[in-house]
C-alpha atoms as a PDB file:
ATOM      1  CA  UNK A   1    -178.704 125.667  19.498  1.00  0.00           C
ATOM      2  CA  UNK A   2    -177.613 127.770  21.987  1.00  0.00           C
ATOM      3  CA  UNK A   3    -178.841 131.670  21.700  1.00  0.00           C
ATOM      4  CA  UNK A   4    -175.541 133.430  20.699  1.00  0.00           C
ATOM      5  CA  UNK A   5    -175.544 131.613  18.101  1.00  0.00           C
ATOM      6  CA  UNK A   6    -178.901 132.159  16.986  1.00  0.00           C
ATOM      7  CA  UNK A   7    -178.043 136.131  17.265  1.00  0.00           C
ATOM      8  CA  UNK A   8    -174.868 135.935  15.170  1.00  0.00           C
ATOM      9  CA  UNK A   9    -177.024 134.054  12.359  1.00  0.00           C
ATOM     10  CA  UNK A  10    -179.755 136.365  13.012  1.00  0.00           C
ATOM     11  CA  UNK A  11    -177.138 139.534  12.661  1.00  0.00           C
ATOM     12  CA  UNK A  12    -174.851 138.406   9.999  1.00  0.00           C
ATOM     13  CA  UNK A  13    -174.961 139.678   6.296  1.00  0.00           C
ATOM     14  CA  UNK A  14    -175.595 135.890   4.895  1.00  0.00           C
ATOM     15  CA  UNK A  15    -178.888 135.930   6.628  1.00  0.00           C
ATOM     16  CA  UNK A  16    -179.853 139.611   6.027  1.00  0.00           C
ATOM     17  CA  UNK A  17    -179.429 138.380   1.920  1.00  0.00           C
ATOM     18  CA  UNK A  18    -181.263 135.465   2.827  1.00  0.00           C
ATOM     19  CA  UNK A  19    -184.128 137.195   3.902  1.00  0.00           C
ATOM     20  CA  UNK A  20    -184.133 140.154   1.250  1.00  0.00           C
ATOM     21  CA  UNK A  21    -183.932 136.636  -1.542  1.00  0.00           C
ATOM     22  CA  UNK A  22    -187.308 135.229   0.146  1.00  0.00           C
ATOM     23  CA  UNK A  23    -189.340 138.478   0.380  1.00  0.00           C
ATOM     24  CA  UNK A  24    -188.213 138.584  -3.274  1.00  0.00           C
ATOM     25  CA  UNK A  25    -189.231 135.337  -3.949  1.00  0.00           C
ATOM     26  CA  UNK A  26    -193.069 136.307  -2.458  1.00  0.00           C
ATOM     27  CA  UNK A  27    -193.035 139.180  -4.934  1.00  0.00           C
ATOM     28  CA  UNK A  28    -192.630 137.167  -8.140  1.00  0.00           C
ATOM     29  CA  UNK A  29    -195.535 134.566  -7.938  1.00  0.00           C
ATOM     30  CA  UNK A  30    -195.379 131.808 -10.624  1.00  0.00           C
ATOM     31  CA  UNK A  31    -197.793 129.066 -10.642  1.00  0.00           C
ATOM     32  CA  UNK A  32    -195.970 125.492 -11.820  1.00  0.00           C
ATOM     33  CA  UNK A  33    -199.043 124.129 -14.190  1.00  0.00           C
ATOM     34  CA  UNK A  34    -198.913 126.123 -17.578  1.00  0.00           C
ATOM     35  CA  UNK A  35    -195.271 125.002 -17.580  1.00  0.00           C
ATOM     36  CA  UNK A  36    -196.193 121.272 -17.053  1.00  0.00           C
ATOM     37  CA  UNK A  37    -199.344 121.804 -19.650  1.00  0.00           C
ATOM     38  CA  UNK A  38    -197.219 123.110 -22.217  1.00  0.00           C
ATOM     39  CA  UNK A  39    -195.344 119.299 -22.239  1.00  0.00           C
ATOM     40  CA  UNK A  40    -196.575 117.381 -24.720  1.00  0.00           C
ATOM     41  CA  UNK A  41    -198.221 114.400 -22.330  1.00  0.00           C
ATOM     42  CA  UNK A  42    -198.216 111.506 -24.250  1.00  0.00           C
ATOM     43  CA  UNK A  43    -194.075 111.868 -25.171  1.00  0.00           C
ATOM     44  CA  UNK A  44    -193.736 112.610 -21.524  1.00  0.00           C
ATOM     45  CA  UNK A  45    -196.358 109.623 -20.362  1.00  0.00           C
ATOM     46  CA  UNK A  46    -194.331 107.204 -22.789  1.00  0.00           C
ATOM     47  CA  UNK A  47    -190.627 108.501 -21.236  1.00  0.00           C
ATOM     48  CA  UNK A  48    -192.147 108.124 -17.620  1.00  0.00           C
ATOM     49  CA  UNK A  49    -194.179 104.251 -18.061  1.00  0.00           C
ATOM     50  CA  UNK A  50    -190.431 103.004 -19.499  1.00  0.00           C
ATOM     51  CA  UNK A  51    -188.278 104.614 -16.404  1.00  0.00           C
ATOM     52  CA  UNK A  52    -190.046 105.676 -13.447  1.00  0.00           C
ATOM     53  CA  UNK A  53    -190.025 104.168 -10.203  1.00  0.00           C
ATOM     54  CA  UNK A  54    -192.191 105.944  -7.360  1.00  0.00           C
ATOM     55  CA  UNK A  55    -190.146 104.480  -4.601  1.00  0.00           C
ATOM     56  CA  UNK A  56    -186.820 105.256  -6.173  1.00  0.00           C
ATOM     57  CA  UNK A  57    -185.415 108.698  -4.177  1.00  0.00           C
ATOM     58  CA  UNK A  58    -182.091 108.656  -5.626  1.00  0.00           C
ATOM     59  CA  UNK A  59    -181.401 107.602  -8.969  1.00  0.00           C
ATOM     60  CA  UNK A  60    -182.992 110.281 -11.790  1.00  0.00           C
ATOM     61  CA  UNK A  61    -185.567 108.225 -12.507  1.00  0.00           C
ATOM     62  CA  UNK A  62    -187.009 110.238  -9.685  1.00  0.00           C
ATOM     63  CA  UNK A  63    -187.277 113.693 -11.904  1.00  0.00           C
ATOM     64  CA  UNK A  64    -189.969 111.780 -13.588  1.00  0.00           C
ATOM     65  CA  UNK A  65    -192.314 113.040 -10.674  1.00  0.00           C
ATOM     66  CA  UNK A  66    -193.342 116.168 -12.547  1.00  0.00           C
ATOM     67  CA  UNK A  67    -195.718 118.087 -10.541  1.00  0.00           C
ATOM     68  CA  UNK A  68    -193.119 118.152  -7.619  1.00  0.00           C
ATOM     69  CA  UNK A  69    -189.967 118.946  -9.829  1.00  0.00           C
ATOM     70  CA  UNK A  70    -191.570 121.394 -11.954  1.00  0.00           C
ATOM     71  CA  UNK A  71    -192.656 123.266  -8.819  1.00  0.00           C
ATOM     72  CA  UNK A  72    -189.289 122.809  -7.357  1.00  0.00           C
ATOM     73  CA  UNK A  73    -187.801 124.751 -10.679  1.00  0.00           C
ATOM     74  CA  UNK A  74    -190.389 127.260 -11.005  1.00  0.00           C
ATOM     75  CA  UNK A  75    -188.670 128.000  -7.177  1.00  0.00           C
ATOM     76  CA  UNK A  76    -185.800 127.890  -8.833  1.00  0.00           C
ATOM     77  CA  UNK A  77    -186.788 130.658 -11.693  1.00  0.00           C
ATOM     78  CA  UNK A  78    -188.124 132.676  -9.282  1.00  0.00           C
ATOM     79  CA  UNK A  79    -184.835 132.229  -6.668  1.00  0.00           C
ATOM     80  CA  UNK A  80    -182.919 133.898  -9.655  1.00  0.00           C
ATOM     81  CA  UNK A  81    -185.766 136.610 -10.167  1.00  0.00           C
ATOM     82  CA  UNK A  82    -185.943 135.734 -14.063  1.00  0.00           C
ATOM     83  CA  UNK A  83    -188.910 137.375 -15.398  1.00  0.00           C
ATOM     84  CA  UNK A  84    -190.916 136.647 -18.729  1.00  0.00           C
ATOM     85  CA  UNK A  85    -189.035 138.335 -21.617  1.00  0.00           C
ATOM     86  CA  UNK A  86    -188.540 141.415 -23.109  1.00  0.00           C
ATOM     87  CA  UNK A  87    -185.947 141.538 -22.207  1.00  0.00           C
ATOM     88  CA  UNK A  88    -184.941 138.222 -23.773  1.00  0.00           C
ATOM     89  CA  UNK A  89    -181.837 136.586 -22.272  1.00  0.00           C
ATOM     90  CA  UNK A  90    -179.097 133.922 -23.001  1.00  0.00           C
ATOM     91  CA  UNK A  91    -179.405 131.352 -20.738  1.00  0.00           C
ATOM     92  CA  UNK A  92    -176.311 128.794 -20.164  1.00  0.00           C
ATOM     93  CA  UNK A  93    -177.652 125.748 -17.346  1.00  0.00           C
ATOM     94  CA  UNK A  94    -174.807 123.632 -16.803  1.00  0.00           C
ATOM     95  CA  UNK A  95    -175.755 119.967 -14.756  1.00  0.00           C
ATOM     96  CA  UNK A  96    -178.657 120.725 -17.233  1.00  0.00           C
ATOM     97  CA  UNK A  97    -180.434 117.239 -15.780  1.00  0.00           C
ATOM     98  CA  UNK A  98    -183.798 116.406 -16.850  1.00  0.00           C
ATOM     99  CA  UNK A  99    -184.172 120.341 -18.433  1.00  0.00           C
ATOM    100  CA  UNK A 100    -187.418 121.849 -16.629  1.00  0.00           C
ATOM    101  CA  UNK A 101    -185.614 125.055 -15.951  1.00  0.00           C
ATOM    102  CA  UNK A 102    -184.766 125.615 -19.015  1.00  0.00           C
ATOM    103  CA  UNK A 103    -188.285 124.445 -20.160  1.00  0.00           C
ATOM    104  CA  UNK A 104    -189.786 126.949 -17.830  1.00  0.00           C
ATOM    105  CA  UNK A 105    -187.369 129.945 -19.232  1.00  0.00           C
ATOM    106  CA  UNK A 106    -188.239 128.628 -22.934  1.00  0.00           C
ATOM    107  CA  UNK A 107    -191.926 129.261 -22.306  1.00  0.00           C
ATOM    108  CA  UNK A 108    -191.150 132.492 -20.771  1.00  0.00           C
ATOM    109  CA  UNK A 109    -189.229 133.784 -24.271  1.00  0.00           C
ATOM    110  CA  UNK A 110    -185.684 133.397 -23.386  1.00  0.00           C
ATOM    111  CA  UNK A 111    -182.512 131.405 -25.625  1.00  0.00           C
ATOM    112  CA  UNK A 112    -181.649 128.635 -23.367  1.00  0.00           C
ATOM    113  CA  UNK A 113    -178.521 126.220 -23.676  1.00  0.00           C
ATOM    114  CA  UNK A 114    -177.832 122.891 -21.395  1.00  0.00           C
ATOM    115  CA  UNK A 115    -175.029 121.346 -20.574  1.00  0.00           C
ATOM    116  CA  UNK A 116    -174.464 118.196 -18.955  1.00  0.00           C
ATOM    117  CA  UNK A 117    -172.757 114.536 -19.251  1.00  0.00           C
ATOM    118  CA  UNK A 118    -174.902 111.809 -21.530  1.00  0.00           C
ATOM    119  CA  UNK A 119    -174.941 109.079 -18.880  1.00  0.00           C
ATOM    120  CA  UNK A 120    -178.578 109.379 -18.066  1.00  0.00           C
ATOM    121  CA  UNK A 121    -181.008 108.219 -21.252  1.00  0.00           C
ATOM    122  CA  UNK A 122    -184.023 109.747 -18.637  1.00  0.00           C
ATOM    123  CA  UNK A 123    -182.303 112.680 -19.253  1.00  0.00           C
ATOM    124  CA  UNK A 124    -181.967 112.086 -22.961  1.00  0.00           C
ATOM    125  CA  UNK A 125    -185.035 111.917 -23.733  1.00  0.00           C
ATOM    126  CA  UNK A 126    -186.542 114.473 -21.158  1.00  0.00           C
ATOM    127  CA  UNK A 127    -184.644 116.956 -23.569  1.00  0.00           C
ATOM    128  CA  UNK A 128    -185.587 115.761 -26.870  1.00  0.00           C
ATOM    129  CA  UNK A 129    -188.980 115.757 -25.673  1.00  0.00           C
ATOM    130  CA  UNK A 130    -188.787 119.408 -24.338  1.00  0.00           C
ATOM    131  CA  UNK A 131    -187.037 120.185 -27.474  1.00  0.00           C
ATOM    132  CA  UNK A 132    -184.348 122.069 -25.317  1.00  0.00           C
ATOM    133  CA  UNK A 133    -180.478 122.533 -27.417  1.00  0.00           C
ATOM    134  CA  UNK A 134    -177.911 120.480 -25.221  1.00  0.00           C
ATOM    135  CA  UNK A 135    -173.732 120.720 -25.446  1.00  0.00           C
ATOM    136  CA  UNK A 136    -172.576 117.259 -23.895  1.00  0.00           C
ATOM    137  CA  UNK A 137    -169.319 117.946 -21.642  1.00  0.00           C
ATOM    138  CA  UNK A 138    -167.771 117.102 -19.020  1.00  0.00           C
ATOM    139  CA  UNK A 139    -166.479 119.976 -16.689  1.00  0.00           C
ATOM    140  CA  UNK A 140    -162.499 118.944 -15.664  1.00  0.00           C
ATOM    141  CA  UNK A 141    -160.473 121.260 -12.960  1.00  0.00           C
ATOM    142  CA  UNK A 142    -158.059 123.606 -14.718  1.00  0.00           C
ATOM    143  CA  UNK A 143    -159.524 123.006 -17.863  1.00  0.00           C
ATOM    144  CA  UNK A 144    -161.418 125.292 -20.471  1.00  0.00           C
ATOM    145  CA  UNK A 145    -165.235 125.260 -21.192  1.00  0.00           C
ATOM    146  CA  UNK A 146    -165.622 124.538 -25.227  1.00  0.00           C
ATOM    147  CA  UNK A 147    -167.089 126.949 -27.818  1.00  0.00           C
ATOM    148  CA  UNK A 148    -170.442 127.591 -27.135  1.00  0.00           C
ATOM    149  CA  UNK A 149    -170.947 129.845 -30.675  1.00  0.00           C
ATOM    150  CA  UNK A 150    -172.658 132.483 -28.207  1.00  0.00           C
ATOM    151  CA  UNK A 151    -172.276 134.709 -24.807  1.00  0.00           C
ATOM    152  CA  UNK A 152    -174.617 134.414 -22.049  1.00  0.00           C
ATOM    153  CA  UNK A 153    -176.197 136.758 -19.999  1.00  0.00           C
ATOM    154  CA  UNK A 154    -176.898 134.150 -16.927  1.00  0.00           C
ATOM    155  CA  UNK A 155    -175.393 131.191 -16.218  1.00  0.00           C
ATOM    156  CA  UNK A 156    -176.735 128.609 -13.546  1.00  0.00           C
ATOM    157  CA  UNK A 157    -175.974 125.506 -12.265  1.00  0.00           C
ATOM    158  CA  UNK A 158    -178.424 123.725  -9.598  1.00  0.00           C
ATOM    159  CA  UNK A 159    -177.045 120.721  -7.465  1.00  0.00           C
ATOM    160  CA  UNK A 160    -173.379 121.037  -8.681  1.00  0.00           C
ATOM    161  CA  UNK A 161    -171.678 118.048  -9.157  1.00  0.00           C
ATOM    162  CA  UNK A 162    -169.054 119.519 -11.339  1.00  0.00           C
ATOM    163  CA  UNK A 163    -167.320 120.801  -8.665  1.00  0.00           C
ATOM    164  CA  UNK A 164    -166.300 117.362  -7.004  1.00  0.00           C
ATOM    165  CA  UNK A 165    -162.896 116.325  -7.303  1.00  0.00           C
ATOM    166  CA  UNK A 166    -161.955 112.098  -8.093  1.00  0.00           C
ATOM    167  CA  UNK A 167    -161.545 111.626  -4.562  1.00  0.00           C
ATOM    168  CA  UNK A 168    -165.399 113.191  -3.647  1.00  0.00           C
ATOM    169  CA  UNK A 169    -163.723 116.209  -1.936  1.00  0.00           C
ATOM    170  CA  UNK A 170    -164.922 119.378  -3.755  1.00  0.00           C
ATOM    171  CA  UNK A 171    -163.062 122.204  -5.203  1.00  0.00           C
ATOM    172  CA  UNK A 172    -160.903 124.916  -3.481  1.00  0.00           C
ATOM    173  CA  UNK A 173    -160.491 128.518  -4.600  1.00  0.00           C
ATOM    174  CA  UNK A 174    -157.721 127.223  -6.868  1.00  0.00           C
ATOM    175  CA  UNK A 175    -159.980 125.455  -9.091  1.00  0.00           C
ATOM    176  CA  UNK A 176    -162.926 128.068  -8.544  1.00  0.00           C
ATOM    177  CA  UNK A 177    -160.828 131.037  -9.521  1.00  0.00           C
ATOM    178  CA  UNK A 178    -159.862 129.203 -12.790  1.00  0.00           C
ATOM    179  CA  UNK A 179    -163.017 128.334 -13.555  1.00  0.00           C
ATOM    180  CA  UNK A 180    -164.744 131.556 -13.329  1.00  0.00           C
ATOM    181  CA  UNK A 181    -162.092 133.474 -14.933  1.00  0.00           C
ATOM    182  CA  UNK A 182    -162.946 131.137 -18.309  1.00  0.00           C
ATOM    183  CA  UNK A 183    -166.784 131.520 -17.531  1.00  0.00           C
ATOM    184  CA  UNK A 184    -166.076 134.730 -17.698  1.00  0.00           C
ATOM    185  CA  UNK A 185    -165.226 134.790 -21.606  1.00  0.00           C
ATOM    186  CA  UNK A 186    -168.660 133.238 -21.931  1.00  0.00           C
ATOM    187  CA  UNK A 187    -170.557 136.332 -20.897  1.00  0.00           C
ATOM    188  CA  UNK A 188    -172.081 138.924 -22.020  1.00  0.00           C
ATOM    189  CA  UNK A 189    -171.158 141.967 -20.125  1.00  0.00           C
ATOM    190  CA  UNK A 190    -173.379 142.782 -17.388  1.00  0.00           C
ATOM    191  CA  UNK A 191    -173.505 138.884 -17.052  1.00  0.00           C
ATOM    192  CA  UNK A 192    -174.940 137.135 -13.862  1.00  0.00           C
ATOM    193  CA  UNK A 193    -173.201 133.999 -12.568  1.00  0.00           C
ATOM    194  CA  UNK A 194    -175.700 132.312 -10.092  1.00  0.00           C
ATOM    195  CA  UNK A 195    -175.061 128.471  -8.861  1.00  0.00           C
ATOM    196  CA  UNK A 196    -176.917 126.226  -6.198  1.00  0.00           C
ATOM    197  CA  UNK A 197    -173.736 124.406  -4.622  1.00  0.00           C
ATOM    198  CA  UNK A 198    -174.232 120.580  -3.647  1.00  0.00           C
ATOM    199  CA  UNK A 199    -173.208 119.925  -0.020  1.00  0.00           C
ATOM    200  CA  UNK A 200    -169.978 118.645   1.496  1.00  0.00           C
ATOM    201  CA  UNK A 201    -169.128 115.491   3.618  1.00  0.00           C
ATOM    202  CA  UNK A 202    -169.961 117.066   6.748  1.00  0.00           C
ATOM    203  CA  UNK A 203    -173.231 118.895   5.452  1.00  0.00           C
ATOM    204  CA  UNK A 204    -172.160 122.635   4.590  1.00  0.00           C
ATOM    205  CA  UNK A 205    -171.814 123.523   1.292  1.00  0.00           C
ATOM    206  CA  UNK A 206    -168.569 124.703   1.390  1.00  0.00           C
ATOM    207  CA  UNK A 207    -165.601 125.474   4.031  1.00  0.00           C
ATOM    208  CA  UNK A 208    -165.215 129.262   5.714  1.00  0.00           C
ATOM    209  CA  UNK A 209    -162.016 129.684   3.574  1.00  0.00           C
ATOM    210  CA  UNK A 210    -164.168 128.976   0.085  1.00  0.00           C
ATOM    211  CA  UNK A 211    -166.741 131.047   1.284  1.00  0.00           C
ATOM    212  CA  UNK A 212    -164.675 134.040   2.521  1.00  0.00           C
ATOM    213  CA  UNK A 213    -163.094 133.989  -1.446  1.00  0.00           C
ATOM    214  CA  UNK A 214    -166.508 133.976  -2.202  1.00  0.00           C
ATOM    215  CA  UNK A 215    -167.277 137.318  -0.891  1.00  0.00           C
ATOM    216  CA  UNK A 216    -164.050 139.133  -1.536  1.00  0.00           C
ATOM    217  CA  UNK A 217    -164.931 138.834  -5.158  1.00  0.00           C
ATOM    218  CA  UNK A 218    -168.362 140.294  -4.594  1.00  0.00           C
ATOM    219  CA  UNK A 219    -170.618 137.323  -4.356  1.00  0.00           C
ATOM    220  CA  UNK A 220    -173.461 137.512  -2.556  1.00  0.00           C
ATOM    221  CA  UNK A 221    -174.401 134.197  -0.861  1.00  0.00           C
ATOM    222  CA  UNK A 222    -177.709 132.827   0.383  1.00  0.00           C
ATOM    223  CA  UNK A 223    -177.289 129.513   2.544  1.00  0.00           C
ATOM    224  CA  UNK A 224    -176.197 127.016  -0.702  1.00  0.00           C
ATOM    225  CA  UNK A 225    -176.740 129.653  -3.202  1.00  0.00           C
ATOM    226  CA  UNK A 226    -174.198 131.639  -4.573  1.00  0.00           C
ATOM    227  CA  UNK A 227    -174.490 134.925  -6.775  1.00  0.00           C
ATOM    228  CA  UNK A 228    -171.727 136.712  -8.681  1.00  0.00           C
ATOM    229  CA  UNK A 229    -173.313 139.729 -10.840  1.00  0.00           C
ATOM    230  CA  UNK A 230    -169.589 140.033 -12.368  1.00  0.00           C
ATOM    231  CA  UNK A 231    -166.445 137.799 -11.739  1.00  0.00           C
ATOM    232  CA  UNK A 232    -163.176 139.794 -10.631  1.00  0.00           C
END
């Protein structure tokens, strides 16, 4: 990497949030294991002798390695800086997977809501067994979110896959701007919009023109991670 270009990532604002997300990050410590010991072991033991598979990287069989992907949410509470409640927040995860972030934010006193597809009978019965409310959908470009019977005061999504289109290209500020307009009407106001993107093709996580919409809307972006405290 040649050292301009180590400067101008040094210098520029994505980097500056970057760094003012980690040293936030330090600040909130969270250890991983009250979260796994509040899962009731033999369910989770049963669920994990049927499925898992400890060479299997890919499929989500995989999320049945606890320790490691209950430590990678905890990061992932503490990456959105949510604290135990009061105050006690609404909590929409969309992509919910195998639901240990929402587990985590159950055990720390706030509502919490998945949504996700019902391909996956891992992820199935990871949820029953968390005892975690799920709304089965599938996200479409240009299309409305159903009637979740409540506002949210945060709304995440980790890993998107939602945003893909049918050809495996991913969505452009068209389908974006639709779809947080509608996510809008889903929050309470004051509502946070915070999602983890999934990369592209060529290994960013999305294209300078996405990005650039990103920011004139107010979003505050950290590598892959993208932050919208209100939607314009």
């Amino acid at each position: 990497m040649r050292l301009s270009h180590k400067f101008k990532k040094l210098f520029n604002l994505d980097a500056v949030y970057s760094t003012k997300a980690m040293l936030l990050r330090l600040s909130y410590p969270l250890p991983a294991q009250p979260f796994i010991d509040a899962i009731d072991k033999e369910g989770f033991e049963k669920i994990r002798a049927r499925y898992y598979d400890a060479k299997e990287k890919v499929n989500p069989k995989k999320y049945l390695n606890l320790d490691s992907w209950m430590r990678t949410n905890v990061k992932r509470v503490r990456d959105h800086r949510i604290r135990k409640a009061p105050p006690r927040l609404r909590i929409l995860d969309i992509g919910s997977g195998s639901g240990y972030f929402l587990h985590i934010l159950k055990c720390l006193g706030h509502d919490v809501l998945g949504m996700d597809i019902d391909h996956e009978p891992v992820f199935r019965e990871t949820f029953a067994l968390l005892k975690i409310p799920r709304v089965i959908f599938r996200i479409e470009p240009f299309q409305p979110l159903p009637d979740l019977g409540q506002k949210f005061d945060i709304v995440t999504a980790h890993m998107t896959c939602f945003n893909r289109r049918a050809d495996d290209t991913h969505w452009g500020r068209e389908e974006w701007e639709y779809f947080l307009k509608d996510l809008q009407t889903h929050l309470n106001p004051g509502g946070k919009i915070q999602f983890d993107l999934n990369p592209l093709r060529d290994g960013r996580h999305m294209d300078p023109a996405l990005r650039d919409w990103f920011k004139s809307i107010g979003a505050k972006i950290d590598r892959r991670k993208v932050y919208l405290d209100q939607v314009v």
